[in-house]
PDBML (XML) file of the C-alpha atoms, coordinates in Angstrom:
<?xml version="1.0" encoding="UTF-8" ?>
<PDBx:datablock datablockName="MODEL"
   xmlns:PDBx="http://pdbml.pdb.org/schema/pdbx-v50.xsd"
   xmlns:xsi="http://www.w3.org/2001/XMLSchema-instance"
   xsi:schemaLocation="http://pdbml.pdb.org/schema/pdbx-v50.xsd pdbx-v50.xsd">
   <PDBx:atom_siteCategory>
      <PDBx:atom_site id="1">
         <PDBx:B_iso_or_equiv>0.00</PDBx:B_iso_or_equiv>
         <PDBx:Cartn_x>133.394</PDBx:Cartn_x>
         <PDBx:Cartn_y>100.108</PDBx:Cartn_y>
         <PDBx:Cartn_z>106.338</PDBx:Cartn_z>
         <PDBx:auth_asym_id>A</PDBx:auth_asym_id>
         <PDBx:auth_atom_id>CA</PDBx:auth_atom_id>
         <PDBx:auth_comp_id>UNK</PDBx:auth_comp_id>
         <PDBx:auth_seq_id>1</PDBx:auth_seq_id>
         <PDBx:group_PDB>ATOM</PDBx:group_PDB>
         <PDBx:label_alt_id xsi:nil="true" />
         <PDBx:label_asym_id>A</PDBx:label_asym_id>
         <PDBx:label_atom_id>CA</PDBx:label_atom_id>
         <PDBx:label_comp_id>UNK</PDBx:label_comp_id>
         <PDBx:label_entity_id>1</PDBx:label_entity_id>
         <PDBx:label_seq_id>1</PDBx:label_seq_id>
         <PDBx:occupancy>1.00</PDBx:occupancy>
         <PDBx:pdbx_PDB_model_num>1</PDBx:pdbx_PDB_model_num>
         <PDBx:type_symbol>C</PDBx:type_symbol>
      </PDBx:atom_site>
      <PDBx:atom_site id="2">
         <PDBx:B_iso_or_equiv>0.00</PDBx:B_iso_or_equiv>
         <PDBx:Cartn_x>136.752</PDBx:Cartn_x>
         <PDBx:Cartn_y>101.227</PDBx:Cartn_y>
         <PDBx:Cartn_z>105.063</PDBx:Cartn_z>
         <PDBx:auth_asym_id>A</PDBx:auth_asym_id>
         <PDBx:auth_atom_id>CA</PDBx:auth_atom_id>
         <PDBx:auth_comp_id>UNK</PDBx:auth_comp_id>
         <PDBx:auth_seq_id>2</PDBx:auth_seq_id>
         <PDBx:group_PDB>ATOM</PDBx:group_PDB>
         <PDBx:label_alt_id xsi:nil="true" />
         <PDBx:label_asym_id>A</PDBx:label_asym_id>
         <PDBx:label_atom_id>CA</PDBx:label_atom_id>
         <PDBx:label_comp_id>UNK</PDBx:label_comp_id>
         <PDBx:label_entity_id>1</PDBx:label_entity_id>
         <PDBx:label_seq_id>2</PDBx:label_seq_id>
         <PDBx:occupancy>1.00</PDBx:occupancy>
         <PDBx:pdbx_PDB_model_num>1</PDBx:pdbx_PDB_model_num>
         <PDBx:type_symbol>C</PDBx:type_symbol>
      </PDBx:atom_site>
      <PDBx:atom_site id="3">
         <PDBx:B_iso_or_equiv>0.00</PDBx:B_iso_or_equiv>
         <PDBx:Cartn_x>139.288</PDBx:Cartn_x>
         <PDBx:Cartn_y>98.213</PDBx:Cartn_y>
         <PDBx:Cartn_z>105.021</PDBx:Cartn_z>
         <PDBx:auth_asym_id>A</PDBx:auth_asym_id>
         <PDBx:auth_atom_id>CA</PDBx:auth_atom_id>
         <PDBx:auth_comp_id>UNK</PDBx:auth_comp_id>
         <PDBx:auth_seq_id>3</PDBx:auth_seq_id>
         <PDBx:group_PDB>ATOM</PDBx:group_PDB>
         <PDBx:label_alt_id xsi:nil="true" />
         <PDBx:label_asym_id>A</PDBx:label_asym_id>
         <PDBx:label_atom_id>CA</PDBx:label_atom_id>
         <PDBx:label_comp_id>UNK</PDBx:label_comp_id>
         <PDBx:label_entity_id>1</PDBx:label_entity_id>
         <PDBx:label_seq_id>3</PDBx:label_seq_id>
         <PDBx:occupancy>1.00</PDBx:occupancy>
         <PDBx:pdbx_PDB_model_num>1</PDBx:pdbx_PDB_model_num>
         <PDBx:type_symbol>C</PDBx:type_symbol>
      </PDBx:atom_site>
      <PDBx:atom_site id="4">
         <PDBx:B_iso_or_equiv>0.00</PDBx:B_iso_or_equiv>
         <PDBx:Cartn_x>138.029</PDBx:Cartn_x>
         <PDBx:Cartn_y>96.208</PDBx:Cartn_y>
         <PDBx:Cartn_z>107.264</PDBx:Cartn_z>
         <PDBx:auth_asym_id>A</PDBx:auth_asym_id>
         <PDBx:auth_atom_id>CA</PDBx:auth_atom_id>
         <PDBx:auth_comp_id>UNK</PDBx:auth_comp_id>
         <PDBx:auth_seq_id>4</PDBx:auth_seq_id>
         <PDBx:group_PDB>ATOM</PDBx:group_PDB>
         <PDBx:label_alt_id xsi:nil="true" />
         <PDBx:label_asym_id>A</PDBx:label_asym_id>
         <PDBx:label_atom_id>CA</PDBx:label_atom_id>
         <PDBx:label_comp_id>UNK</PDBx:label_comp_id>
         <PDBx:label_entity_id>1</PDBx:label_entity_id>
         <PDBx:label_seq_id>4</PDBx:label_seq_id>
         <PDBx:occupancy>1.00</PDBx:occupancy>
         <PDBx:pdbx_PDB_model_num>1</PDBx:pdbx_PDB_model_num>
         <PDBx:type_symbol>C</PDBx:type_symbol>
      </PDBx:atom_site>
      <PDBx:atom_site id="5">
         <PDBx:B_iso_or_equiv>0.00</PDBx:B_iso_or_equiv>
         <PDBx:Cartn_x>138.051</PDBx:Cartn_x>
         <PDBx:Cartn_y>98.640</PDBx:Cartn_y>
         <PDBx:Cartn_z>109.750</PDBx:Cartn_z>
         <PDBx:auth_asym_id>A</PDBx:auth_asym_id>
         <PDBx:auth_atom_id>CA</PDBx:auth_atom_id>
         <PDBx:auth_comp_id>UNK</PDBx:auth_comp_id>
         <PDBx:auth_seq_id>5</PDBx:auth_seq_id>
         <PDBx:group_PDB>ATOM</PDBx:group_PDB>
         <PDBx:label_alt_id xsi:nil="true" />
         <PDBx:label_asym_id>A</PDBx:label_asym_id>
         <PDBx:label_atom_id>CA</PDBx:label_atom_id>
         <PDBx:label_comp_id>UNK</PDBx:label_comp_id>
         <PDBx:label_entity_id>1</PDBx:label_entity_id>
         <PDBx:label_seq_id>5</PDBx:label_seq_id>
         <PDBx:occupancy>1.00</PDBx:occupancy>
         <PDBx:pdbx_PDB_model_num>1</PDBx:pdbx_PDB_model_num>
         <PDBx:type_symbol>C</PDBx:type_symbol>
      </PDBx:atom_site>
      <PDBx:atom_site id="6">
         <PDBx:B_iso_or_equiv>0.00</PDBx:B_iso_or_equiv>
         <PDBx:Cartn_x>134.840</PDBx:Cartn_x>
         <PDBx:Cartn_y>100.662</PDBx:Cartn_y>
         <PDBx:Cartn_z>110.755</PDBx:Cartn_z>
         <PDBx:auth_asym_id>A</PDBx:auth_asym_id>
         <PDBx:auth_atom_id>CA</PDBx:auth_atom_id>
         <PDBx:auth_comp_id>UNK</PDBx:auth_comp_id>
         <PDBx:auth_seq_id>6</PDBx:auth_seq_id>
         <PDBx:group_PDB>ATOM</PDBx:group_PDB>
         <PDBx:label_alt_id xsi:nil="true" />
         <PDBx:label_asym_id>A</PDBx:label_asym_id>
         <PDBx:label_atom_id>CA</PDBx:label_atom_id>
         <PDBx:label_comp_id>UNK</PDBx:label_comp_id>
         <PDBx:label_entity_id>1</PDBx:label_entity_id>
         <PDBx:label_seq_id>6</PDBx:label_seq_id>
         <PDBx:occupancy>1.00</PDBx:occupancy>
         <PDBx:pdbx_PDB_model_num>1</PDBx:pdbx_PDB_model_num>
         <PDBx:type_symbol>C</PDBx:type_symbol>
      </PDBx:atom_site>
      <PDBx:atom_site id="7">
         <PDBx:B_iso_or_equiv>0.00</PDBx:B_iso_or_equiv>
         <PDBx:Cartn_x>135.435</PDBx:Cartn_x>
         <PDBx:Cartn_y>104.660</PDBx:Cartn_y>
         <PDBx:Cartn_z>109.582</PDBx:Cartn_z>
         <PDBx:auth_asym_id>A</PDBx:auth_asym_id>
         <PDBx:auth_atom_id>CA</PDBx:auth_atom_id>
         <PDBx:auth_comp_id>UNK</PDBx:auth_comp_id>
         <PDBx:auth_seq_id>7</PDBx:auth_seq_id>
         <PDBx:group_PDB>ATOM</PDBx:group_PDB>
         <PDBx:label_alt_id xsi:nil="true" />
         <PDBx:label_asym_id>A</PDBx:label_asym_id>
         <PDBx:label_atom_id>CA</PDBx:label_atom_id>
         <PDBx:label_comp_id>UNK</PDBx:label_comp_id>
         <PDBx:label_entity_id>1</PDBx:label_entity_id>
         <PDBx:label_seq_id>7</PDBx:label_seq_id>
         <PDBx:occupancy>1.00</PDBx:occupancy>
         <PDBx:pdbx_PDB_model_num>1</PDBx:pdbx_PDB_model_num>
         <PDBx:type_symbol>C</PDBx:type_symbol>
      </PDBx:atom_site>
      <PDBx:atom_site id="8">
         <PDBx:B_iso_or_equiv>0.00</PDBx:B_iso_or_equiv>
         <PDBx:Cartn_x>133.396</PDBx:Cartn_x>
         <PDBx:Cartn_y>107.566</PDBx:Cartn_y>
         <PDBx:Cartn_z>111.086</PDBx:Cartn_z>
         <PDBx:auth_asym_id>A</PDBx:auth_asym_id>
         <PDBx:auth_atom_id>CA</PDBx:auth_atom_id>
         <PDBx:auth_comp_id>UNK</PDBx:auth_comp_id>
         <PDBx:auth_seq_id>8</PDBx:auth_seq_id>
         <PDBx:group_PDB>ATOM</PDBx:group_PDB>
         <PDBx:label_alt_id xsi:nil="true" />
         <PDBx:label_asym_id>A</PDBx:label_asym_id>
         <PDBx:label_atom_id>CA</PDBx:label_atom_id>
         <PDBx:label_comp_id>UNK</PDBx:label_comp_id>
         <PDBx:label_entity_id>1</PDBx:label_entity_id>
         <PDBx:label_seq_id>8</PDBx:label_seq_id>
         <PDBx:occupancy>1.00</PDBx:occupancy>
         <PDBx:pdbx_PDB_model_num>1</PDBx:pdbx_PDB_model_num>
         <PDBx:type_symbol>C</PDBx:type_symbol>
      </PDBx:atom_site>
      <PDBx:atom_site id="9">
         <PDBx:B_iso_or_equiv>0.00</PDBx:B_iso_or_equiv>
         <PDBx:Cartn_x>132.749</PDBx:Cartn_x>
         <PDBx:Cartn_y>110.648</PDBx:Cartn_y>
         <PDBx:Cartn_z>109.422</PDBx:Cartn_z>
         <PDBx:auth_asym_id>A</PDBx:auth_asym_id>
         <PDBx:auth_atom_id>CA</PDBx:auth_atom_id>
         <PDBx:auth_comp_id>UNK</PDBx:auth_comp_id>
         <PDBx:auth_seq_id>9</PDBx:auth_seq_id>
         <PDBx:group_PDB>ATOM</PDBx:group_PDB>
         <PDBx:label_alt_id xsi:nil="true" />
         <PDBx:label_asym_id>A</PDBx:label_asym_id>
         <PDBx:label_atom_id>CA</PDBx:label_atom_id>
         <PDBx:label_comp_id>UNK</PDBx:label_comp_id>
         <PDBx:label_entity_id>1</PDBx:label_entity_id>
         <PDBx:label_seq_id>9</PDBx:label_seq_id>
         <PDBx:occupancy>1.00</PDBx:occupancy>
         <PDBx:pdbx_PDB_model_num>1</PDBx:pdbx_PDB_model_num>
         <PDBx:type_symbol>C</PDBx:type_symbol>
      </PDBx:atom_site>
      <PDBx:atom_site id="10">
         <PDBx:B_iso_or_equiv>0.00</PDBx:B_iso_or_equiv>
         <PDBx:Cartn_x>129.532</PDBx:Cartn_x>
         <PDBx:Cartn_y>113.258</PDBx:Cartn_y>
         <PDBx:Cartn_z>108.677</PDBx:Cartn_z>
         <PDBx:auth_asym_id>A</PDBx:auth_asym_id>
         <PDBx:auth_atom_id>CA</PDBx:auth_atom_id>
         <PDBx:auth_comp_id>UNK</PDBx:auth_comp_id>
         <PDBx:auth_seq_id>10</PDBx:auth_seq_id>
         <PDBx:group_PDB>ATOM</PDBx:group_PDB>
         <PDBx:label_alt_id xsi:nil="true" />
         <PDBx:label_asym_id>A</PDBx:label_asym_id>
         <PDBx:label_atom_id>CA</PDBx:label_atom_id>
         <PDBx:label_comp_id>UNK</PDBx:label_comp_id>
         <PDBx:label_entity_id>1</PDBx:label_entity_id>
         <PDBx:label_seq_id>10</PDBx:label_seq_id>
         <PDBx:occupancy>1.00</PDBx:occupancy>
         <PDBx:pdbx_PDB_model_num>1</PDBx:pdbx_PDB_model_num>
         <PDBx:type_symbol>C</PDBx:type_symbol>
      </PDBx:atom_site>
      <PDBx:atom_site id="11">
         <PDBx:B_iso_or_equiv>0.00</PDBx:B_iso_or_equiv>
         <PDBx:Cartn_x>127.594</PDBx:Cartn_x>
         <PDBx:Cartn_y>114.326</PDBx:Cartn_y>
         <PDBx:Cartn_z>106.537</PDBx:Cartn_z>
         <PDBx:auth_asym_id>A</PDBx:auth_asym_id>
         <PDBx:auth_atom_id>CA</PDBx:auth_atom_id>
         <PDBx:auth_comp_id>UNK</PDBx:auth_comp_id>
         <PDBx:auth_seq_id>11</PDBx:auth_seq_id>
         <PDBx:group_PDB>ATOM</PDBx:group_PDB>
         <PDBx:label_alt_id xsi:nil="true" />
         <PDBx:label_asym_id>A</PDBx:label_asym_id>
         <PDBx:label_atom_id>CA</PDBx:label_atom_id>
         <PDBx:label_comp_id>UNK</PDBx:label_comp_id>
         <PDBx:label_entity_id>1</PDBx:label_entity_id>
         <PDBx:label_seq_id>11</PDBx:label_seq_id>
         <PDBx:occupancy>1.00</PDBx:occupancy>
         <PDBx:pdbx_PDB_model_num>1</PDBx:pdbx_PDB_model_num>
         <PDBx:type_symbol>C</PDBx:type_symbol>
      </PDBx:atom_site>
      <PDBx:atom_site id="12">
         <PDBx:B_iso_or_equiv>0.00</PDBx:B_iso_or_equiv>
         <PDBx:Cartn_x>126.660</PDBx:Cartn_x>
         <PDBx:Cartn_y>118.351</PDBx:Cartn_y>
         <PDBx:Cartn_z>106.228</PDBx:Cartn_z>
         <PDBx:auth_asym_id>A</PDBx:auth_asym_id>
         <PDBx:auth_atom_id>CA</PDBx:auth_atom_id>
         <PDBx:auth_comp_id>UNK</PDBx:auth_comp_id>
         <PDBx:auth_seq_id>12</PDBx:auth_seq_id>
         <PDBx:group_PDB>ATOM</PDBx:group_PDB>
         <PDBx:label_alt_id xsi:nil="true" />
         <PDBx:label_asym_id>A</PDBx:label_asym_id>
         <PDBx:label_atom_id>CA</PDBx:label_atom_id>
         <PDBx:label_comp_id>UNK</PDBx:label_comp_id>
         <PDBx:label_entity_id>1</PDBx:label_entity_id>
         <PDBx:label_seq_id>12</PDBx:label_seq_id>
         <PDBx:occupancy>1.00</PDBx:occupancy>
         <PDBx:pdbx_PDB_model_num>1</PDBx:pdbx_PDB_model_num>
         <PDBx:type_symbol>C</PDBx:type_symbol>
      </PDBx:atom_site>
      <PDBx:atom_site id="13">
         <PDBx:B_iso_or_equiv>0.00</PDBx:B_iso_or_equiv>
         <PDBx:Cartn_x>123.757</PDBx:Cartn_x>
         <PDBx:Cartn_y>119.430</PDBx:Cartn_y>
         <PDBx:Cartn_z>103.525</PDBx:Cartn_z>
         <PDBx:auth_asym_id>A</PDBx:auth_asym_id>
         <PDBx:auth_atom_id>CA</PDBx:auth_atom_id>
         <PDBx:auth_comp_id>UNK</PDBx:auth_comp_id>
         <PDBx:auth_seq_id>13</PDBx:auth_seq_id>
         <PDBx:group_PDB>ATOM</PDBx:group_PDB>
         <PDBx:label_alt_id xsi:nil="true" />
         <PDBx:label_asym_id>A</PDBx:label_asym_id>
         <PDBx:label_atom_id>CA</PDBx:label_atom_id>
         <PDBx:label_comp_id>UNK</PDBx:label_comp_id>
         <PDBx:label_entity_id>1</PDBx:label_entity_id>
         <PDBx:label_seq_id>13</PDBx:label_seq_id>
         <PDBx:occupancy>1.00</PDBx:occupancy>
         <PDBx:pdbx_PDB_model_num>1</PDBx:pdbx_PDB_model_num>
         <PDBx:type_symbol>C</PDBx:type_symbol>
      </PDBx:atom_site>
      <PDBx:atom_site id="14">
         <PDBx:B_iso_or_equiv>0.00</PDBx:B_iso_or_equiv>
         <PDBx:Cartn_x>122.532</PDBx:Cartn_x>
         <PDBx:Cartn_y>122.855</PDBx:Cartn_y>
         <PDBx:Cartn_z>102.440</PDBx:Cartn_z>
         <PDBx:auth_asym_id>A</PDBx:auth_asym_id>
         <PDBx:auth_atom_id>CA</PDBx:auth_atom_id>
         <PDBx:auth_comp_id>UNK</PDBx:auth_comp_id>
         <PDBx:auth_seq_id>14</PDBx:auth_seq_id>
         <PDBx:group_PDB>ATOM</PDBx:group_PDB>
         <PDBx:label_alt_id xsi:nil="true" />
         <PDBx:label_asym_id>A</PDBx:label_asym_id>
         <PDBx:label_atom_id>CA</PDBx:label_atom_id>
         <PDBx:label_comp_id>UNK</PDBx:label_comp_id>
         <PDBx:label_entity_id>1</PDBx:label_entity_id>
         <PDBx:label_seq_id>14</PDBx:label_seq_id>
         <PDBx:occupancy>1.00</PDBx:occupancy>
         <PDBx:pdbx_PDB_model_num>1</PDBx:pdbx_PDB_model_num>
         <PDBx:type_symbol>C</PDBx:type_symbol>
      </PDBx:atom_site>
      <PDBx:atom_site id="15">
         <PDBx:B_iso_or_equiv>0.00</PDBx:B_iso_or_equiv>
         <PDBx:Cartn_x>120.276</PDBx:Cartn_x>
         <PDBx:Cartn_y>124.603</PDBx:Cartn_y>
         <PDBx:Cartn_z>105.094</PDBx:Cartn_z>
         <PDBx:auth_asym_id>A</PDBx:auth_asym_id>
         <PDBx:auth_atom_id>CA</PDBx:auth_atom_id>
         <PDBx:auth_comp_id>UNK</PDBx:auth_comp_id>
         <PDBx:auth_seq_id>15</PDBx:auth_seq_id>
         <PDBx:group_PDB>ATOM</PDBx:group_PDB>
         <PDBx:label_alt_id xsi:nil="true" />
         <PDBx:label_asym_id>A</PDBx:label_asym_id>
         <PDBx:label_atom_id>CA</PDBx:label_atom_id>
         <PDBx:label_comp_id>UNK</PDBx:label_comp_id>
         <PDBx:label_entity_id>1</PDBx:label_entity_id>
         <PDBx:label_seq_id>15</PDBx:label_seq_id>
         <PDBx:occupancy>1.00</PDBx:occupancy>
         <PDBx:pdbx_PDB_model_num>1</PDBx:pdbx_PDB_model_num>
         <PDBx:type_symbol>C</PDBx:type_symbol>
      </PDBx:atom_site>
      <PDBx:atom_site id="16">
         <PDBx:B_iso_or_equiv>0.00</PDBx:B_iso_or_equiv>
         <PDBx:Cartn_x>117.941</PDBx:Cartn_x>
         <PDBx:Cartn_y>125.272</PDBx:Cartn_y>
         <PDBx:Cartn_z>102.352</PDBx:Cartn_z>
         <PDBx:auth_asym_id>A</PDBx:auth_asym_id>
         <PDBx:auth_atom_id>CA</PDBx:auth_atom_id>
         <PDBx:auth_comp_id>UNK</PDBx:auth_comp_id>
         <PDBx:auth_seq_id>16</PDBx:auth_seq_id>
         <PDBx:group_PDB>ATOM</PDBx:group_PDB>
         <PDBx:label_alt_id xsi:nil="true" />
         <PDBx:label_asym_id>A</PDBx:label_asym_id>
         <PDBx:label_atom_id>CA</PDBx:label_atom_id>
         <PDBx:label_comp_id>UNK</PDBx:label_comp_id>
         <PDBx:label_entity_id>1</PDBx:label_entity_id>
         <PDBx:label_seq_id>16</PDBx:label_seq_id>
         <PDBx:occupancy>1.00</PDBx:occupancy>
         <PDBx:pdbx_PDB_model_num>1</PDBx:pdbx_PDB_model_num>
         <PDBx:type_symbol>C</PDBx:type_symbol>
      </PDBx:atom_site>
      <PDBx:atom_site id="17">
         <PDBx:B_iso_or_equiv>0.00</PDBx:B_iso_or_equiv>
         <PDBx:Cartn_x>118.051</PDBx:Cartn_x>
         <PDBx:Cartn_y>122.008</PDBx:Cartn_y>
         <PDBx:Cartn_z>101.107</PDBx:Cartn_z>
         <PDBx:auth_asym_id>A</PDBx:auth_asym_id>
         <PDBx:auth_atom_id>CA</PDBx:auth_atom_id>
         <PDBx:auth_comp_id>UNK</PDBx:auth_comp_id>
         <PDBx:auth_seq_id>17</PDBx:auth_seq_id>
         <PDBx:group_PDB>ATOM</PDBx:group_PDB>
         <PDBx:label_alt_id xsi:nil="true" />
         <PDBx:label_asym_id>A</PDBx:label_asym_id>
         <PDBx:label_atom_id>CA</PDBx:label_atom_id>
         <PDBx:label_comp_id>UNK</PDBx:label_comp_id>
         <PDBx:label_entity_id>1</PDBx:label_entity_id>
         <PDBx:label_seq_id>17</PDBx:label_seq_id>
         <PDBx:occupancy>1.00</PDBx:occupancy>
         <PDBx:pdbx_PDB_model_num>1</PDBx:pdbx_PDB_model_num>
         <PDBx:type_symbol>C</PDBx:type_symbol>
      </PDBx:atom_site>
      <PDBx:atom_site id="18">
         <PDBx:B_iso_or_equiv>0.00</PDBx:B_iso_or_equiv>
         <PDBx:Cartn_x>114.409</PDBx:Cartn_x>
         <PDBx:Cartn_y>120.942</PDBx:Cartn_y>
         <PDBx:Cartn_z>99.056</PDBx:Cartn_z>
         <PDBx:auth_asym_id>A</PDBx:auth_asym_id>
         <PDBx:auth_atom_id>CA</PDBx:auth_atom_id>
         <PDBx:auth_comp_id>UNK</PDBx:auth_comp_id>
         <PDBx:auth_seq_id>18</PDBx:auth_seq_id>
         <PDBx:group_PDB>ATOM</PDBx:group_PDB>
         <PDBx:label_alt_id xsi:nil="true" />
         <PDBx:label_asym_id>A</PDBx:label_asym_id>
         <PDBx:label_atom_id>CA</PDBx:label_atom_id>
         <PDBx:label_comp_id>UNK</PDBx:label_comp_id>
         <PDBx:label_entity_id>1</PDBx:label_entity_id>
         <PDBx:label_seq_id>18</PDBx:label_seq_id>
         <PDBx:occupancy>1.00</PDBx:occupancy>
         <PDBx:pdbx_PDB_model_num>1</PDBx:pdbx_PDB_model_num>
         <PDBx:type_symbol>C</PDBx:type_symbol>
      </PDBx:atom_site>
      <PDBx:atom_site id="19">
         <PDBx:B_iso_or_equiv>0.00</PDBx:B_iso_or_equiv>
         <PDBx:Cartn_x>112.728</PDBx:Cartn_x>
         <PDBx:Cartn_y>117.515</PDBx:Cartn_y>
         <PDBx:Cartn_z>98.793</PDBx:Cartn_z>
         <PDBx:auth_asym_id>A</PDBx:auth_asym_id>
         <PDBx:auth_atom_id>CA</PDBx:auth_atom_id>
         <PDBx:auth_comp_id>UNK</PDBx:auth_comp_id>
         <PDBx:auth_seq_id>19</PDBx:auth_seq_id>
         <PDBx:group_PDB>ATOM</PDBx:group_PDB>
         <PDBx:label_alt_id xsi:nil="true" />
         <PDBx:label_asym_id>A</PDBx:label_asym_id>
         <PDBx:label_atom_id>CA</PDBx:label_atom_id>
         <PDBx:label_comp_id>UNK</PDBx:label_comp_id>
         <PDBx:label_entity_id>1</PDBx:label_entity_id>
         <PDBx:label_seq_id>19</PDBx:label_seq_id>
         <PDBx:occupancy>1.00</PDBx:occupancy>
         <PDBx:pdbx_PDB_model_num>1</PDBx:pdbx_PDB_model_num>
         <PDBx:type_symbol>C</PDBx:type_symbol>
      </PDBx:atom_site>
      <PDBx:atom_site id="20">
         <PDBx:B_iso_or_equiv>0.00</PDBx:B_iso_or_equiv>
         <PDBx:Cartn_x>113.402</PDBx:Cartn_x>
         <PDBx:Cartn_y>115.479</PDBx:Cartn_y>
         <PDBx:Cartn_z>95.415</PDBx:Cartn_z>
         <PDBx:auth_asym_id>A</PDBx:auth_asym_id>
         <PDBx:auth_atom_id>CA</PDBx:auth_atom_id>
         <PDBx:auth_comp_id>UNK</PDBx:auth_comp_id>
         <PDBx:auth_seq_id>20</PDBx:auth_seq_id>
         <PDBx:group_PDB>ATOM</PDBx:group_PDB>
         <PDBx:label_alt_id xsi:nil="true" />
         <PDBx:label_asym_id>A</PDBx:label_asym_id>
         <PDBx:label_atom_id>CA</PDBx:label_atom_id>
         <PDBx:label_comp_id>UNK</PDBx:label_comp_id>
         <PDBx:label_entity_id>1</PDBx:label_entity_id>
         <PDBx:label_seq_id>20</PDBx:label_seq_id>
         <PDBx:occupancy>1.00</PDBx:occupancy>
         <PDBx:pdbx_PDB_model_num>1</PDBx:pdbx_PDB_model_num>
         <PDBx:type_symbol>C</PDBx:type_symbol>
      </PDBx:atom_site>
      <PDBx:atom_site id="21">
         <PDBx:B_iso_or_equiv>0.00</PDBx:B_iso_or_equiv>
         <PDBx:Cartn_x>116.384</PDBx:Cartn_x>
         <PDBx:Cartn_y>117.944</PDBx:Cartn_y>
         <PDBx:Cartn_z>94.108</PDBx:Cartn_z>
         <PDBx:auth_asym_id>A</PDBx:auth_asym_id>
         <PDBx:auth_atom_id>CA</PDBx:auth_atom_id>
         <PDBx:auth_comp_id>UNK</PDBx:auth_comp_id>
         <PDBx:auth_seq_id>21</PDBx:auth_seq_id>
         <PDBx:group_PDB>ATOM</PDBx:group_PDB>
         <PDBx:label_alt_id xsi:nil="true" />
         <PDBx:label_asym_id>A</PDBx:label_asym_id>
         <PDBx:label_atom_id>CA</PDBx:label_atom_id>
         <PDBx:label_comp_id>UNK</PDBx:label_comp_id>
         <PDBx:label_entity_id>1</PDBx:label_entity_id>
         <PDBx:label_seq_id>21</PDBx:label_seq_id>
         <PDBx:occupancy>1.00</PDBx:occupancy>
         <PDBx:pdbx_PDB_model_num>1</PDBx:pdbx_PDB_model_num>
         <PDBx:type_symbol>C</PDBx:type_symbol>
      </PDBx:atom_site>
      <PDBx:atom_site id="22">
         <PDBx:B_iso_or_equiv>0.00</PDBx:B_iso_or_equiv>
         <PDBx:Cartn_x>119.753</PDBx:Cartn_x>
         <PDBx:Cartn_y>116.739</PDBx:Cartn_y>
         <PDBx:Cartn_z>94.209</PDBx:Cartn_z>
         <PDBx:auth_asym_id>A</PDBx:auth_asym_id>
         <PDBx:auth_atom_id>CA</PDBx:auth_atom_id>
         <PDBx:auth_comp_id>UNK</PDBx:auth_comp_id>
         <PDBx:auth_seq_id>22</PDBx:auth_seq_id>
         <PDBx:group_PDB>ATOM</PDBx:group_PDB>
         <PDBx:label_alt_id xsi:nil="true" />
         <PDBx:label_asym_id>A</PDBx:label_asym_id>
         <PDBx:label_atom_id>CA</PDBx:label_atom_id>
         <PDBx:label_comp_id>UNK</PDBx:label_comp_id>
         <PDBx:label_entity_id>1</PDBx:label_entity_id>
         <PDBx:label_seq_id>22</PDBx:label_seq_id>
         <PDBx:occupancy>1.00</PDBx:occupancy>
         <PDBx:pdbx_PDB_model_num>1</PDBx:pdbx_PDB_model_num>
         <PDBx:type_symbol>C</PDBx:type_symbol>
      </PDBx:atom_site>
      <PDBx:atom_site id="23">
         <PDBx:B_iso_or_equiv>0.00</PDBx:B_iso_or_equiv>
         <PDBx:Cartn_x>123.434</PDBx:Cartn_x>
         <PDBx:Cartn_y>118.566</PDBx:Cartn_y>
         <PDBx:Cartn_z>95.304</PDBx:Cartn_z>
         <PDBx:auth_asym_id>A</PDBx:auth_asym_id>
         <PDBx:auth_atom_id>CA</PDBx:auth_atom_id>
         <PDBx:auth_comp_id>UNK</PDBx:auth_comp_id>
         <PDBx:auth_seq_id>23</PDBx:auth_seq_id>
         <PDBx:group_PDB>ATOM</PDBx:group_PDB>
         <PDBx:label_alt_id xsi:nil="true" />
         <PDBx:label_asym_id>A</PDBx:label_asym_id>
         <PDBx:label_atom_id>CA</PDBx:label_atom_id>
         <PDBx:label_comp_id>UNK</PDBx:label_comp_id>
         <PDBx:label_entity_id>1</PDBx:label_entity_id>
         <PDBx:label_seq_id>23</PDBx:label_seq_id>
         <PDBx:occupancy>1.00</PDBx:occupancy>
         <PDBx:pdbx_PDB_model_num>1</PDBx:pdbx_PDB_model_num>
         <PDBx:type_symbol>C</PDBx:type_symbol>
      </PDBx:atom_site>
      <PDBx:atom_site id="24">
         <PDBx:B_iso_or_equiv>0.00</PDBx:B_iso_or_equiv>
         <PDBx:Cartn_x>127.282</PDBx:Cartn_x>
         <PDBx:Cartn_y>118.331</PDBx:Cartn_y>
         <PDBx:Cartn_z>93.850</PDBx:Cartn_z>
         <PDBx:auth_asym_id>A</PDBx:auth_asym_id>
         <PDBx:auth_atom_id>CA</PDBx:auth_atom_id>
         <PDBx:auth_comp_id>UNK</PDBx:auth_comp_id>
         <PDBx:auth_seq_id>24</PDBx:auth_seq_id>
         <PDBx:group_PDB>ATOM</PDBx:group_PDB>
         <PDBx:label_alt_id xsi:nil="true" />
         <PDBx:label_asym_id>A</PDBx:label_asym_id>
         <PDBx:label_atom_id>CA</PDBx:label_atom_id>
         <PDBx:label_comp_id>UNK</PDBx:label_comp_id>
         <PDBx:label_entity_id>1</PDBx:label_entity_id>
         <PDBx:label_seq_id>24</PDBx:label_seq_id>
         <PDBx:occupancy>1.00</PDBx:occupancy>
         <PDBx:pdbx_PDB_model_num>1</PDBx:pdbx_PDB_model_num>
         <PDBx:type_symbol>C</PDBx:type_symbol>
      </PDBx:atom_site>
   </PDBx:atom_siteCategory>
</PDBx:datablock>
C-alpha cells in the first residue's frame, strides 16, 4: 500500500543467499 493506492514492485536476493544471515 503506497497512498492509498496499491504499488507493485519485486524483490531480487543474492543467488547464493544462506538461511539465518542477513543482506544490505
Amino acid at each position: 500500500e503506497g497512498e492509498g493506492e496499491e504499488v507493485q514492485g519485486w524483490v531480487l536476493t543474492p543467488p547464493d543467499m544462506e538461511a539465518g544471515e542477513s543482506y544490505p
